[in-house]
N, C-alpha and C. Protein backbone atom coordinates (compact mmCIF):
# COMPACT_ATOMS: atom_id res chain seq x y z
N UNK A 1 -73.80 45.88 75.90
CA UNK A 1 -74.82 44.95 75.45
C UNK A 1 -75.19 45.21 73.99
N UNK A 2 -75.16 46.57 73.74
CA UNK A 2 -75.63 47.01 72.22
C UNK A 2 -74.48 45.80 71.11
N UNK A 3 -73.56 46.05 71.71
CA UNK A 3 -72.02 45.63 70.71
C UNK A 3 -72.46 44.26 70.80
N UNK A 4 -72.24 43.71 71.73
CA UNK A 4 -72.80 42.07 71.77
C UNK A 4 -73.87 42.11 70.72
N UNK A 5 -75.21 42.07 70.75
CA UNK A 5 -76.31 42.10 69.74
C UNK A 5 -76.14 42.48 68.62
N UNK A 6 -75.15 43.57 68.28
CA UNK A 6 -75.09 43.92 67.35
C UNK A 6 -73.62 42.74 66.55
N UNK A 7 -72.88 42.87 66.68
CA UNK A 7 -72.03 41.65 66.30
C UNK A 7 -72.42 40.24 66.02
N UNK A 8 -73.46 39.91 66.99
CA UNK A 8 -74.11 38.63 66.76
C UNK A 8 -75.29 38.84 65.36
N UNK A 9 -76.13 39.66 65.03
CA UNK A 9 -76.71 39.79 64.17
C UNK A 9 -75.64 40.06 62.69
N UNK A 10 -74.83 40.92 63.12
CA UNK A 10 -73.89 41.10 61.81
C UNK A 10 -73.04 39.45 61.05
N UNK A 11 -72.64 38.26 62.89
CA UNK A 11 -72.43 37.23 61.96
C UNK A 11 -73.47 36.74 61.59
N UNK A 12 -74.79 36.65 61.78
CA UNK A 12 -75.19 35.80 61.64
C UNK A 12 -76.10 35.93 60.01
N UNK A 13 -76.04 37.52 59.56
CA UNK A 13 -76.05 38.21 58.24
C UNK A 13 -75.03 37.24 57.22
N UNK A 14 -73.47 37.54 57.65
CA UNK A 14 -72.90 36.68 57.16
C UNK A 14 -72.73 35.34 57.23
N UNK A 15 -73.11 34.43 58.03
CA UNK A 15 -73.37 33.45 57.98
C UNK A 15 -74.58 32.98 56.62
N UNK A 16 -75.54 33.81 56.66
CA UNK A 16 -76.38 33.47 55.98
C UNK A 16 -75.72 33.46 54.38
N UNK A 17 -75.27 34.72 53.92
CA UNK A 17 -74.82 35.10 52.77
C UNK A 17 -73.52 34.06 52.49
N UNK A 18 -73.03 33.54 52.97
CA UNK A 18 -71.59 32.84 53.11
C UNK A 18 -72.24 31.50 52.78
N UNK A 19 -73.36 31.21 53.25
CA UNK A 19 -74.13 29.66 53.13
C UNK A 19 -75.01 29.81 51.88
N UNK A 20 -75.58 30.98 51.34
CA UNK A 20 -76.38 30.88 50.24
C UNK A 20 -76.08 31.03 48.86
N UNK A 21 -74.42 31.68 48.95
CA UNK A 21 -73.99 32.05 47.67
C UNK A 21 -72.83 31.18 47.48
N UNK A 22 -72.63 30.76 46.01
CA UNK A 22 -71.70 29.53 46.06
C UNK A 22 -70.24 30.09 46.02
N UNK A 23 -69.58 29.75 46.20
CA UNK A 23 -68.00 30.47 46.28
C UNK A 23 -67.78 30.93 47.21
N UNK A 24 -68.60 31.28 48.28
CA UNK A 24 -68.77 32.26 49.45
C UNK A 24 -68.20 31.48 50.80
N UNK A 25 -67.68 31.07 50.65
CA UNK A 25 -67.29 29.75 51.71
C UNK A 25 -66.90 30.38 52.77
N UNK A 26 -65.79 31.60 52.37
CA UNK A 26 -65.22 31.94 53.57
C UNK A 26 -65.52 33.08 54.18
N UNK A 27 -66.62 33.68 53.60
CA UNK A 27 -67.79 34.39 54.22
C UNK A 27 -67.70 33.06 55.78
N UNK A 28 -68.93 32.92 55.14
CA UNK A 28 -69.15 31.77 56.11
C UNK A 28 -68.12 31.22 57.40
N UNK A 29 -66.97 31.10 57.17
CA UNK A 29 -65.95 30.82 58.09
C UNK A 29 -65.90 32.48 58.80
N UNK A 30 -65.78 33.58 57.92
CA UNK A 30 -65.45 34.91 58.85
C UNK A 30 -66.79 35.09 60.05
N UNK A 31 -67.52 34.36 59.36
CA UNK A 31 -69.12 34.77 60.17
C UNK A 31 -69.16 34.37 61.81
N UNK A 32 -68.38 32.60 61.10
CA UNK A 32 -68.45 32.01 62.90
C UNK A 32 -67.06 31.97 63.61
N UNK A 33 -66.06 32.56 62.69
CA UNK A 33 -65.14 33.57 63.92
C UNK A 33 -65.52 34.72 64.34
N UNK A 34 -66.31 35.45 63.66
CA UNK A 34 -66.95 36.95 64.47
C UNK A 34 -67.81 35.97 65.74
N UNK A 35 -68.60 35.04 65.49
CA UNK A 35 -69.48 34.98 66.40
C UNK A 35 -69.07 33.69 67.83
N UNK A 36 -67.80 33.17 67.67
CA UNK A 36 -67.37 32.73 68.32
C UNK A 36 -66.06 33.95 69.44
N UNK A 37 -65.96 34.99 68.78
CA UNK A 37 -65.24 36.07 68.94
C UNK A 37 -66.25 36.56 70.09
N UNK A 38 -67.70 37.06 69.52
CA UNK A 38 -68.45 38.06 70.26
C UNK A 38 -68.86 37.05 71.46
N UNK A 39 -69.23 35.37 71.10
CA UNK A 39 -68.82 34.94 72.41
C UNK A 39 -68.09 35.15 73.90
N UNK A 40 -66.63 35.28 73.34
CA UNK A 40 -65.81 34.92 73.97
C UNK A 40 -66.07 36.81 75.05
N UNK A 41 -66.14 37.50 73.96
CA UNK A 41 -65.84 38.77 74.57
C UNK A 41 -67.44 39.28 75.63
N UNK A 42 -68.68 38.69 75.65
CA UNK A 42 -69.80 38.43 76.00
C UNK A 42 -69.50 37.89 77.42
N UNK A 43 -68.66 36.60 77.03
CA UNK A 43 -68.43 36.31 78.35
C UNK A 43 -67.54 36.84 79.39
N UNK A 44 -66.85 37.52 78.76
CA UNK A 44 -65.64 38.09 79.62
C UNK A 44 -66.32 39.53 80.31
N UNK A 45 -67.54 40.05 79.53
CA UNK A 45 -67.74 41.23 80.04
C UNK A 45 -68.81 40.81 81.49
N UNK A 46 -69.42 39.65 81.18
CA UNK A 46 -70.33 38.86 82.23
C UNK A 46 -69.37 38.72 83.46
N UNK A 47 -68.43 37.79 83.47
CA UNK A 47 -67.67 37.69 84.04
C UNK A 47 -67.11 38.43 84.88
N UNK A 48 -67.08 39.52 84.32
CA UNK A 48 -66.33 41.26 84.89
C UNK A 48 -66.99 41.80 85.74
N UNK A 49 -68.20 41.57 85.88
CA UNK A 49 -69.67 42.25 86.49
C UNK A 49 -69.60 41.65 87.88
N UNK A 50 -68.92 41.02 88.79
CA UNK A 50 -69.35 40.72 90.10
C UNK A 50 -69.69 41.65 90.80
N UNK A 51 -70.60 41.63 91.96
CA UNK A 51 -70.75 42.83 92.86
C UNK A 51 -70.15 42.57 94.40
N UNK A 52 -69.32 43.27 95.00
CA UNK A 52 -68.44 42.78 95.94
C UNK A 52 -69.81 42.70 97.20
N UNK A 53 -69.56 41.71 98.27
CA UNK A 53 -70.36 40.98 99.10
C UNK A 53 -70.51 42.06 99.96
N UNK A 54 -71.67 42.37 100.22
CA UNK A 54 -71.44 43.73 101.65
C UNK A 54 -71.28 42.89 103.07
């Protein structure tokens, strides 16, 4: 859970910096592949978690 939160705050750092500085464009693009990334991996760890039926 730490890694999740923490990845999501780190894009969303770069997101910001990628959107406020001019030239920075692809800041911005690395930001919402990290955070479409920490998505994907968020869900997979959710996913992973079933508890078998007693």
């Amino acid at each position: 859970m730490t890694v999740f939160l923490l990845m999501i705050i780190v894009a969303f750092v770069l997101g910001i910096i990628g959107a406020a500085a001019s030239g920075l464009g692809w800041v911005l693009a690395i930001a919402v592949i990290v955070f479409v990334a920490d998505l994907a991996y968020g869900y997979s760890r959710l996913r992973g978690r079933r508890r078998p039926v007693r």
